[in-house]
PDB file of N, CA and C in Angstrom:
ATOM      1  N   UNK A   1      11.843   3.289  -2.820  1.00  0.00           N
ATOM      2  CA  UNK A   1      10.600   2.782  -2.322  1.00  0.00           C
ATOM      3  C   UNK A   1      10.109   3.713  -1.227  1.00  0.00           C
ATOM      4  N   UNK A   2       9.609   4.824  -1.876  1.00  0.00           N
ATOM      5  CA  UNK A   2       9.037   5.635  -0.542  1.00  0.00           C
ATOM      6  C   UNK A   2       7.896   5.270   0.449  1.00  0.00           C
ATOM      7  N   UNK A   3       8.295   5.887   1.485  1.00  0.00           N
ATOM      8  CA  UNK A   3       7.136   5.519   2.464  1.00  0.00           C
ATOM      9  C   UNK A   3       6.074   6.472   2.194  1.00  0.00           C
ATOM     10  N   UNK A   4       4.622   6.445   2.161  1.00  0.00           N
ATOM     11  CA  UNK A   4       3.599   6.676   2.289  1.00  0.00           C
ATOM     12  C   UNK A   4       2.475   7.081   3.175  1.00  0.00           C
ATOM     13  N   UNK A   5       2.852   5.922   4.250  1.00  0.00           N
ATOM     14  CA  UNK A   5       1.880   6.330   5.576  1.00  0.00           C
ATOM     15  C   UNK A   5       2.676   5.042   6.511  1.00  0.00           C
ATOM     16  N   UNK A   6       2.272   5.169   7.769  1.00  0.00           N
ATOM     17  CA  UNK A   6       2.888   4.797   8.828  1.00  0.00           C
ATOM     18  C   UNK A   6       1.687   4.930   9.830  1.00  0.00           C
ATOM     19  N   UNK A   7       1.427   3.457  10.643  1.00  0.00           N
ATOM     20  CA  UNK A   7       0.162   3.731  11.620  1.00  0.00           C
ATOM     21  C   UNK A   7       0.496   2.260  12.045  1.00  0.00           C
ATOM     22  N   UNK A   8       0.223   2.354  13.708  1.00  0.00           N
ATOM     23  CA  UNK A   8       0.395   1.009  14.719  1.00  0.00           C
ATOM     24  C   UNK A   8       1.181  -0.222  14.022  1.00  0.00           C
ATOM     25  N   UNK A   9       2.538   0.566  13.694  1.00  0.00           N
ATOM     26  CA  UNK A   9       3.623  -0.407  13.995  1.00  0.00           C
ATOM     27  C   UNK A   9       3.538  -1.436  12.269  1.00  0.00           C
ATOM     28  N   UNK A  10       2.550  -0.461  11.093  1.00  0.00           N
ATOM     29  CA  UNK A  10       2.453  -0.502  10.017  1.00  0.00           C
ATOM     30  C   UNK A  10       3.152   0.350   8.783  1.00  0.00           C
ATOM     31  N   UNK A  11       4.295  -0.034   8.092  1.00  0.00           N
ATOM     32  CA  UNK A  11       5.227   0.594   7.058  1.00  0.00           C
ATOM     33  C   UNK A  11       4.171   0.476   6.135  1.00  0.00           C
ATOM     34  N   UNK A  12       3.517   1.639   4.772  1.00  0.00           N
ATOM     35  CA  UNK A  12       3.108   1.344   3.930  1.00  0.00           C
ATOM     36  C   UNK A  12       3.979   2.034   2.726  1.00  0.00           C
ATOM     37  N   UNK A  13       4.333   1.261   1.895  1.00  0.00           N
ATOM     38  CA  UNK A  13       4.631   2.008   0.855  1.00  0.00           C
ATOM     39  C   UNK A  13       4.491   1.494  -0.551  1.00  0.00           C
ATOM     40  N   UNK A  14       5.205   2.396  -1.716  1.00  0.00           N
ATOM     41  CA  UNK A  14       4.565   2.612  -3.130  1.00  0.00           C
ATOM     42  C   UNK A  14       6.048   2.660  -4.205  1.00  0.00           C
ATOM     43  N   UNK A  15       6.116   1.293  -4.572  1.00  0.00           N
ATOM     44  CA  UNK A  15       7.127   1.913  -5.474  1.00  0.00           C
ATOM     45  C   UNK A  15       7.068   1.736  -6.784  1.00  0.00           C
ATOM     46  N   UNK A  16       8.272   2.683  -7.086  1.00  0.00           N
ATOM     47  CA  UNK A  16       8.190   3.496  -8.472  1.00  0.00           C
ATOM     48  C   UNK A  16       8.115   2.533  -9.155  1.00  0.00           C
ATOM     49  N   UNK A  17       7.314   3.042 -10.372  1.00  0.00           N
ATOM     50  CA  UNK A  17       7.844   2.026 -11.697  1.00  0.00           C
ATOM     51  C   UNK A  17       7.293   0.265 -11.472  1.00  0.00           C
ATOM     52  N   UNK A  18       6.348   0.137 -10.622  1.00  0.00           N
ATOM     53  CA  UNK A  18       6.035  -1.190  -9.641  1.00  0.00           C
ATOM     54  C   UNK A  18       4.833  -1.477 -10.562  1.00  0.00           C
ATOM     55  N   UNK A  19       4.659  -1.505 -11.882  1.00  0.00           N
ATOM     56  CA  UNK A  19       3.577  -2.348 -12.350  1.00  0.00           C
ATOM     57  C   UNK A  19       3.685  -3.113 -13.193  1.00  0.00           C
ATOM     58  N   UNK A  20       5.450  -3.966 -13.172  1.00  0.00           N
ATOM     59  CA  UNK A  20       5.635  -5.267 -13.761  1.00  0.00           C
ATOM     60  C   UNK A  20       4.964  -6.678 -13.203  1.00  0.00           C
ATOM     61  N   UNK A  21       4.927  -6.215 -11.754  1.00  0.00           N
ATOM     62  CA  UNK A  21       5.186  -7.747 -10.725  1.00  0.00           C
ATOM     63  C   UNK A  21       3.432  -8.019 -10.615  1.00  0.00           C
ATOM     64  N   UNK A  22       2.770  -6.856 -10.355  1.00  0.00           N
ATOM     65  CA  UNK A  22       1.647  -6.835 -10.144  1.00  0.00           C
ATOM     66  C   UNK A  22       1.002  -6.416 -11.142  1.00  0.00           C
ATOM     67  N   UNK A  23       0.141  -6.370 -12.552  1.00  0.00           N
ATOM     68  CA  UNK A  23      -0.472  -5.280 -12.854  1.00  0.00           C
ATOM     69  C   UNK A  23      -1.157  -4.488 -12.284  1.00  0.00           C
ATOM     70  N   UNK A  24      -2.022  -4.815 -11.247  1.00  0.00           N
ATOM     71  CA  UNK A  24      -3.042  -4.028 -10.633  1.00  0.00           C
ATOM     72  C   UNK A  24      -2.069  -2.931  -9.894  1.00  0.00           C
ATOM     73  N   UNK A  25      -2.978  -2.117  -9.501  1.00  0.00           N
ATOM     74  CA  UNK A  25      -2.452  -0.656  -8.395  1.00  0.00           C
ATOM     75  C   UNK A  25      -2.029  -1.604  -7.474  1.00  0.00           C
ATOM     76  N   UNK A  26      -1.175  -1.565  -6.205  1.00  0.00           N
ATOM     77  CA  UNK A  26      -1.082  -2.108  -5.274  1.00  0.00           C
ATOM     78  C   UNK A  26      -0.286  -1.248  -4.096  1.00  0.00           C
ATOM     79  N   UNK A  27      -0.234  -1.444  -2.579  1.00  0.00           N
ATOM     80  CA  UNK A  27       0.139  -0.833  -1.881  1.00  0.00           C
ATOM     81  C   UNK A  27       1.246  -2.485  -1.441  1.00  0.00           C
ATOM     82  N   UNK A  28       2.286  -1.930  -0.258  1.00  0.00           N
ATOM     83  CA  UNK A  28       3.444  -2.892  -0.061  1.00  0.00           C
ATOM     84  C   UNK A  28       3.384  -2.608   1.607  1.00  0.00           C
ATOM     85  N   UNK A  29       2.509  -3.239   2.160  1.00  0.00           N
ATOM     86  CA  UNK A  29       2.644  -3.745   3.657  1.00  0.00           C
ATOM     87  C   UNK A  29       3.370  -4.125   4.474  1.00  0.00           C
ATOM     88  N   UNK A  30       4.361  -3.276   5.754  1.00  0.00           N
ATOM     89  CA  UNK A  30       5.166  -4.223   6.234  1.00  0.00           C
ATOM     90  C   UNK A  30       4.984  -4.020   7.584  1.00  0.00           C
ATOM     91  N   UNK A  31       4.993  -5.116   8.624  1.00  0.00           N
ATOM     92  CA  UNK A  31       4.325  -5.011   9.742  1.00  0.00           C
ATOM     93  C   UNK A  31       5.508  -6.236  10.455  1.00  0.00           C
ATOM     94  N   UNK A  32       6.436  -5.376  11.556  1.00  0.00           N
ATOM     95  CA  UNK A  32       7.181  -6.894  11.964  1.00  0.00           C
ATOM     96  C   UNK A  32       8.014  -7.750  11.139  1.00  0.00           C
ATOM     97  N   UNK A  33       8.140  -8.962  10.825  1.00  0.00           N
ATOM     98  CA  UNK A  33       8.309  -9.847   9.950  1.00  0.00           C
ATOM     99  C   UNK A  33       7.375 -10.015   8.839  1.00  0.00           C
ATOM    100  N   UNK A  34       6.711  -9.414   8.770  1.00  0.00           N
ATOM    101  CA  UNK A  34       5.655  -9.590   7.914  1.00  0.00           C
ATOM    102  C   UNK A  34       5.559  -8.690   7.280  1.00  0.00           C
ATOM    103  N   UNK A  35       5.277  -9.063   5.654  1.00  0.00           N
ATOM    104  CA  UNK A  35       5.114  -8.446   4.270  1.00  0.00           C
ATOM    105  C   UNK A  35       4.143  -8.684   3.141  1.00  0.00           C
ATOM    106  N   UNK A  36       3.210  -7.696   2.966  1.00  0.00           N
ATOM    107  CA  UNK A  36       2.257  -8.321   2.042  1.00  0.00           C
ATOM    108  C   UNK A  36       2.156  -7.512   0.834  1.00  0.00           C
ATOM    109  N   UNK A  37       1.589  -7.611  -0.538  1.00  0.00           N
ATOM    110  CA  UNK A  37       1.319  -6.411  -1.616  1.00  0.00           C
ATOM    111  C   UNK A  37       0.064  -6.764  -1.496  1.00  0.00           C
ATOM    112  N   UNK A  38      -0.848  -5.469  -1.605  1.00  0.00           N
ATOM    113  CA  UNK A  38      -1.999  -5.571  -1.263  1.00  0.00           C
ATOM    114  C   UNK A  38      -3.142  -4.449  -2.409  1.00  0.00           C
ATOM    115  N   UNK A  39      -4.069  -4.897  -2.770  1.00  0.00           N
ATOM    116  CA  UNK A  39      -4.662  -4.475  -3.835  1.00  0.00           C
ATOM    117  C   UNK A  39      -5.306  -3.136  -3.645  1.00  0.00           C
ATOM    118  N   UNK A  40      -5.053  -1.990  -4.372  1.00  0.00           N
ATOM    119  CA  UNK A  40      -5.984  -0.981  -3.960  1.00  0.00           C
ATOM    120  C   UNK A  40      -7.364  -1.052  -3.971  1.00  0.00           C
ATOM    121  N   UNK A  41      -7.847  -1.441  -4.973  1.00  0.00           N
ATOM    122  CA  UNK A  41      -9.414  -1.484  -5.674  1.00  0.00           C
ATOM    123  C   UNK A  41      -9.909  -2.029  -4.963  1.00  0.00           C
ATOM    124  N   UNK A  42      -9.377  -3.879  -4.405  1.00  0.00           N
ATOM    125  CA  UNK A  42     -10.261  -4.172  -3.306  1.00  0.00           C
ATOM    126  C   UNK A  42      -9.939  -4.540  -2.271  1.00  0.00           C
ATOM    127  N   UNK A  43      -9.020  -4.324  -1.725  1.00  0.00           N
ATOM    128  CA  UNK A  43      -7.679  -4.014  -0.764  1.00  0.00           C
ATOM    129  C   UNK A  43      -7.434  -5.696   0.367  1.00  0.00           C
ATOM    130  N   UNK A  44      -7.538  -6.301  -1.226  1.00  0.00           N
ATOM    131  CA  UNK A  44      -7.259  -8.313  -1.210  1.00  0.00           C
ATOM    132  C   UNK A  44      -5.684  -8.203  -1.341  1.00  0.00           C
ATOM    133  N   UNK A  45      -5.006  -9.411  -0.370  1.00  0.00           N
ATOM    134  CA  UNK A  45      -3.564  -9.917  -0.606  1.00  0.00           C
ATOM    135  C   UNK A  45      -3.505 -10.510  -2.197  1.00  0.00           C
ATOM    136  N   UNK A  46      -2.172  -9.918  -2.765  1.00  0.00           N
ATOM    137  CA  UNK A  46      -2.307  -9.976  -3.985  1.00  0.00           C
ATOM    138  C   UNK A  46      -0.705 -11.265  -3.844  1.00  0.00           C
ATOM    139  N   UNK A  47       0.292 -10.771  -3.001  1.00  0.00           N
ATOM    140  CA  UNK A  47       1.418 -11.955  -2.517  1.00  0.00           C
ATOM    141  C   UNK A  47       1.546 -11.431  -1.293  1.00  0.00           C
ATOM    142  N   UNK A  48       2.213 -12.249  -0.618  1.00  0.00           N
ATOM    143  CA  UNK A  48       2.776 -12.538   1.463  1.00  0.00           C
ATOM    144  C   UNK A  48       1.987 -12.612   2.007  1.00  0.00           C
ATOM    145  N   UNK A  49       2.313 -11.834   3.157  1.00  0.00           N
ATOM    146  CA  UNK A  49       1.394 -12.416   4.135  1.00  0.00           C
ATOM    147  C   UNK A  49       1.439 -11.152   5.490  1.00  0.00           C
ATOM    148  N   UNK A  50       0.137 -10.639   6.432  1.00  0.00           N
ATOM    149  CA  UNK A  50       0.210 -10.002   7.710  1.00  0.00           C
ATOM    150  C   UNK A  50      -0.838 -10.639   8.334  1.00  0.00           C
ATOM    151  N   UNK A  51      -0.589 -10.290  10.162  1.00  0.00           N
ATOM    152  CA  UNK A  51      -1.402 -10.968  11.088  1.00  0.00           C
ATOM    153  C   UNK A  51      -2.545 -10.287  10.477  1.00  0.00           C
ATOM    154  N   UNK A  52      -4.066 -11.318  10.804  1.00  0.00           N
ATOM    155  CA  UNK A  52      -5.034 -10.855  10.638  1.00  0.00           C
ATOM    156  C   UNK A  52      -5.750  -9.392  11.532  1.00  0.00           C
ATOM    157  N   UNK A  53      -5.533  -8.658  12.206  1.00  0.00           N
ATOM    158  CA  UNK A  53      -5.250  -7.690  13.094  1.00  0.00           C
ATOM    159  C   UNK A  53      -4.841  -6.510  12.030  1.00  0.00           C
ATOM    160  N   UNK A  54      -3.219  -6.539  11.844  1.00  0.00           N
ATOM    161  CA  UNK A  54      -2.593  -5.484  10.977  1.00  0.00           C
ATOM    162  C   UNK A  54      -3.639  -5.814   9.243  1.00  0.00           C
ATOM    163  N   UNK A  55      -3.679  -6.670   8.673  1.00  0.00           N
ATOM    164  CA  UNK A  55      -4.654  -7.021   7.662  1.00  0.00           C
ATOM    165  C   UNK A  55      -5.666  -5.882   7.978  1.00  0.00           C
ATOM    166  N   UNK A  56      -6.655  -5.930   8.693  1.00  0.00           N
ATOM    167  CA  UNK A  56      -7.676  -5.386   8.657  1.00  0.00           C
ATOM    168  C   UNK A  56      -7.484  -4.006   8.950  1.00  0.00           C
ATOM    169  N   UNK A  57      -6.724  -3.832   9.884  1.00  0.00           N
ATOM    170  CA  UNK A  57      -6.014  -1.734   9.848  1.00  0.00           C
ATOM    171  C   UNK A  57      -6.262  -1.424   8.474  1.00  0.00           C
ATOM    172  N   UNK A  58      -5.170  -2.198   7.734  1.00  0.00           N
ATOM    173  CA  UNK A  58      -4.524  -1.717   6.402  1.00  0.00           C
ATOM    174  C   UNK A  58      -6.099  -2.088   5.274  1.00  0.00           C
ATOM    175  N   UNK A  59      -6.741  -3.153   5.586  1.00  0.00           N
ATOM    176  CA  UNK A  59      -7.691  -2.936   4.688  1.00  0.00           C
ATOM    177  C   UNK A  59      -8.949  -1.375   4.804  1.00  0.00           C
ATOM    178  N   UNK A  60      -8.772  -1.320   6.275  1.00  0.00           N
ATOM    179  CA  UNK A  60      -9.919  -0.030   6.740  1.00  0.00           C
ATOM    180  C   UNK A  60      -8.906   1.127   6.389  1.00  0.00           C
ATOM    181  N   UNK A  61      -7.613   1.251   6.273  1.00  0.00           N
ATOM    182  CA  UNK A  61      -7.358   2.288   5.929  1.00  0.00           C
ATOM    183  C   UNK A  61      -7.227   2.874   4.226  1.00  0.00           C
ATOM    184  N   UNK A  62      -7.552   1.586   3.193  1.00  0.00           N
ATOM    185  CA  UNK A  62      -7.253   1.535   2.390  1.00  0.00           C
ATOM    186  C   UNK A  62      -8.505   2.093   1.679  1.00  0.00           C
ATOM    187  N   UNK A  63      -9.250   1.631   2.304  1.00  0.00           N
ATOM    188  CA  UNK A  63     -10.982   2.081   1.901  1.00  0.00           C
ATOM    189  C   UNK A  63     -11.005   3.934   2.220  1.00  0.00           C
ATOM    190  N   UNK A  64     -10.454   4.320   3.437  1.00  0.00           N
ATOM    191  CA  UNK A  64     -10.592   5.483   3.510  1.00  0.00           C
ATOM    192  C   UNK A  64      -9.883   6.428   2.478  1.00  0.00           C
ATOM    193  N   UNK A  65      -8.900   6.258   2.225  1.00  0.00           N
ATOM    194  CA  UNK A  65      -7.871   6.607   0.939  1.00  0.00           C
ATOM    195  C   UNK A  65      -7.786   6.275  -0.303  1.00  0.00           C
ATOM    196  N   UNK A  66      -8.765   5.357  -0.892  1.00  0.00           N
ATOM    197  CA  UNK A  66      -8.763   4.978  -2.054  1.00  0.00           C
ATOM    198  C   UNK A  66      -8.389   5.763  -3.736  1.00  0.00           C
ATOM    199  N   UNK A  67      -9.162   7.147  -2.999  1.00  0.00           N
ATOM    200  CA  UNK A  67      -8.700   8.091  -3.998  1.00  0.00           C
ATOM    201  C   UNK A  67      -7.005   8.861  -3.901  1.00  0.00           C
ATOM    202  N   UNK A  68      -6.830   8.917  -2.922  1.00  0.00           N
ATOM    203  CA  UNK A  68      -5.388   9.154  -2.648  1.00  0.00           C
ATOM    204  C   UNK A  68      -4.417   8.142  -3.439  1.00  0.00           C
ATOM    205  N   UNK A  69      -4.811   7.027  -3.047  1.00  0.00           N
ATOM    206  CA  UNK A  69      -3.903   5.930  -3.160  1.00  0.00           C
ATOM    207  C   UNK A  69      -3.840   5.985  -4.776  1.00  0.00           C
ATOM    208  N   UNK A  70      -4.669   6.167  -5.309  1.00  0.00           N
ATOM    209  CA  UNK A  70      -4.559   5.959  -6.556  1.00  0.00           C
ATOM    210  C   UNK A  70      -4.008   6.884  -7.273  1.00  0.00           C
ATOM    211  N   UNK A  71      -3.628   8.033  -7.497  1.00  0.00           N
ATOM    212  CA  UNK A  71      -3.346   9.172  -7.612  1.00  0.00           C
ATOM    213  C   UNK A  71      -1.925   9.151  -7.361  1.00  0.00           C
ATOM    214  N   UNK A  72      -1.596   8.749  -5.652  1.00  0.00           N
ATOM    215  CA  UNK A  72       0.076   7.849  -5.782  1.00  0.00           C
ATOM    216  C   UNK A  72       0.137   7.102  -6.841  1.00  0.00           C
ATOM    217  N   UNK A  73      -0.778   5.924  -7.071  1.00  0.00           N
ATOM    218  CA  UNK A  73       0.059   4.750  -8.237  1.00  0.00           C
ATOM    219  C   UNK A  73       0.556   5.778  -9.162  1.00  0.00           C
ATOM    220  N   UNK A  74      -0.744   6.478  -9.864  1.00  0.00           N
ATOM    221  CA  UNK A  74      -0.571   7.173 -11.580  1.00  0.00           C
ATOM    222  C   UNK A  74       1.026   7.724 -10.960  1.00  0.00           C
ATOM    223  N   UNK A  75       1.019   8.627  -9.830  1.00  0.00           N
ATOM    224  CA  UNK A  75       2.449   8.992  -9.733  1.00  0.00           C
ATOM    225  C   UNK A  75       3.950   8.008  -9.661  1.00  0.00           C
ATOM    226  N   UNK A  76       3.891   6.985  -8.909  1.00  0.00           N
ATOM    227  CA  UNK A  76       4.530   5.947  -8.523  1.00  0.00           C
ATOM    228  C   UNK A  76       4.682   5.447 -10.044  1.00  0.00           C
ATOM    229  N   UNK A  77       4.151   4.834 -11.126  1.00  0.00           N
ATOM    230  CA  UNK A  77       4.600   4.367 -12.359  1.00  0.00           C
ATOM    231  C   UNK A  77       5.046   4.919 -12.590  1.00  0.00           C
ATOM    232  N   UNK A  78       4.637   6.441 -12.930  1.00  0.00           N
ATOM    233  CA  UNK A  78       5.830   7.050 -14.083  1.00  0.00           C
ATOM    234  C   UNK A  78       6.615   7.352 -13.700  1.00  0.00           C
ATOM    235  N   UNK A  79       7.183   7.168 -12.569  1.00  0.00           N
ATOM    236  CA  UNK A  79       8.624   7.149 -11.606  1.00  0.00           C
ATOM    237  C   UNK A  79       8.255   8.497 -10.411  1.00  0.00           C
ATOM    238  N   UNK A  80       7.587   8.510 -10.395  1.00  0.00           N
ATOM    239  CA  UNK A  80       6.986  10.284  -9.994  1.00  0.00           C
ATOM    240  C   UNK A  80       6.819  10.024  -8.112  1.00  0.00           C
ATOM    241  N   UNK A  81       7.697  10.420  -7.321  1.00  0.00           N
ATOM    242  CA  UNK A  81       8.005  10.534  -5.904  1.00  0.00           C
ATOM    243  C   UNK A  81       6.169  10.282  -5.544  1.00  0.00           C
ATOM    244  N   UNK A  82       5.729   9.188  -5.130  1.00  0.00           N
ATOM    245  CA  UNK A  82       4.226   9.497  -4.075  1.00  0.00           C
ATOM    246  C   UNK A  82       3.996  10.339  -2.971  1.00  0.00           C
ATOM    247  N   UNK A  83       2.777  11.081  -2.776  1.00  0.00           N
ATOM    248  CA  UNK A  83       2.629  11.861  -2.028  1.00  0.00           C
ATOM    249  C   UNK A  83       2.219  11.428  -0.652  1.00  0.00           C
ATOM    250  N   UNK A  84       2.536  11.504   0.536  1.00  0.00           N
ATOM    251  CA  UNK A  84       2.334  11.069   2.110  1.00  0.00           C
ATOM    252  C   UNK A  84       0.653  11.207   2.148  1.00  0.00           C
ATOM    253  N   UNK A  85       0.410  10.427   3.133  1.00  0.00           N
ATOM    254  CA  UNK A  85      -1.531   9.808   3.178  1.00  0.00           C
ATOM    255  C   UNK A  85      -1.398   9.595   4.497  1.00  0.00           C
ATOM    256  N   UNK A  86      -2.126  10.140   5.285  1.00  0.00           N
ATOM    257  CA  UNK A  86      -2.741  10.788   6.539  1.00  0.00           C
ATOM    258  C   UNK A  86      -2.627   9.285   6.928  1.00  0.00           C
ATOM    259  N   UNK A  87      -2.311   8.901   8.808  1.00  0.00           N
ATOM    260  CA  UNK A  87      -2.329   7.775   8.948  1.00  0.00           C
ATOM    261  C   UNK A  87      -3.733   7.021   9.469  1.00  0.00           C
ATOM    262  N   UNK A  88      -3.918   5.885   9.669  1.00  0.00           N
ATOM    263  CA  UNK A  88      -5.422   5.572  10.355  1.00  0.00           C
ATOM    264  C   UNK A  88      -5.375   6.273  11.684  1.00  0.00           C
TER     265      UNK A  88
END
């Protein structure tokens, strides 16, 4: 489960082979006790849960990277190491 990006006390990452649980693209949020999978396309909680605060980082950063992020998934399914994404 590689890490991806890292910003104010936010783990994001992408793992391989990860489009049983979710179909959609998704990114994996972890902030504290808190864990969410979170949608690329429209960067909505897809399962868990983060403070509304870290939520909105990760949604503004998700918008900025959208094309990145996606480019990880295609890599991330076919088992293919994701590439690191600039932090907010």
């Amino acid at each position: 489960m590689p890490v991806i990006s890292m910003f104010y006390g936010i783990i994001i990452r992408m793992y391989l082979l990860d489009n049983r649980q979710h179909a959609l693209p998704h990114i994996h949020a972890r902030y504290a006790e808190f864990e969410a999978s979170i949608s690329i396309a429209d960067a909505e909680v897809l399962s868990g849960d983060l403070p509304r605060k870290q939520f909105r980082l990760v949604q503004a950063w998700i918008e900025l990277h959208r094309d990145e992020l996606m480019a990880d998934w295609e890599l991330a399914v076919n088992g293919e190491n994701p590439y690191k994404i600039a932090p907010l």
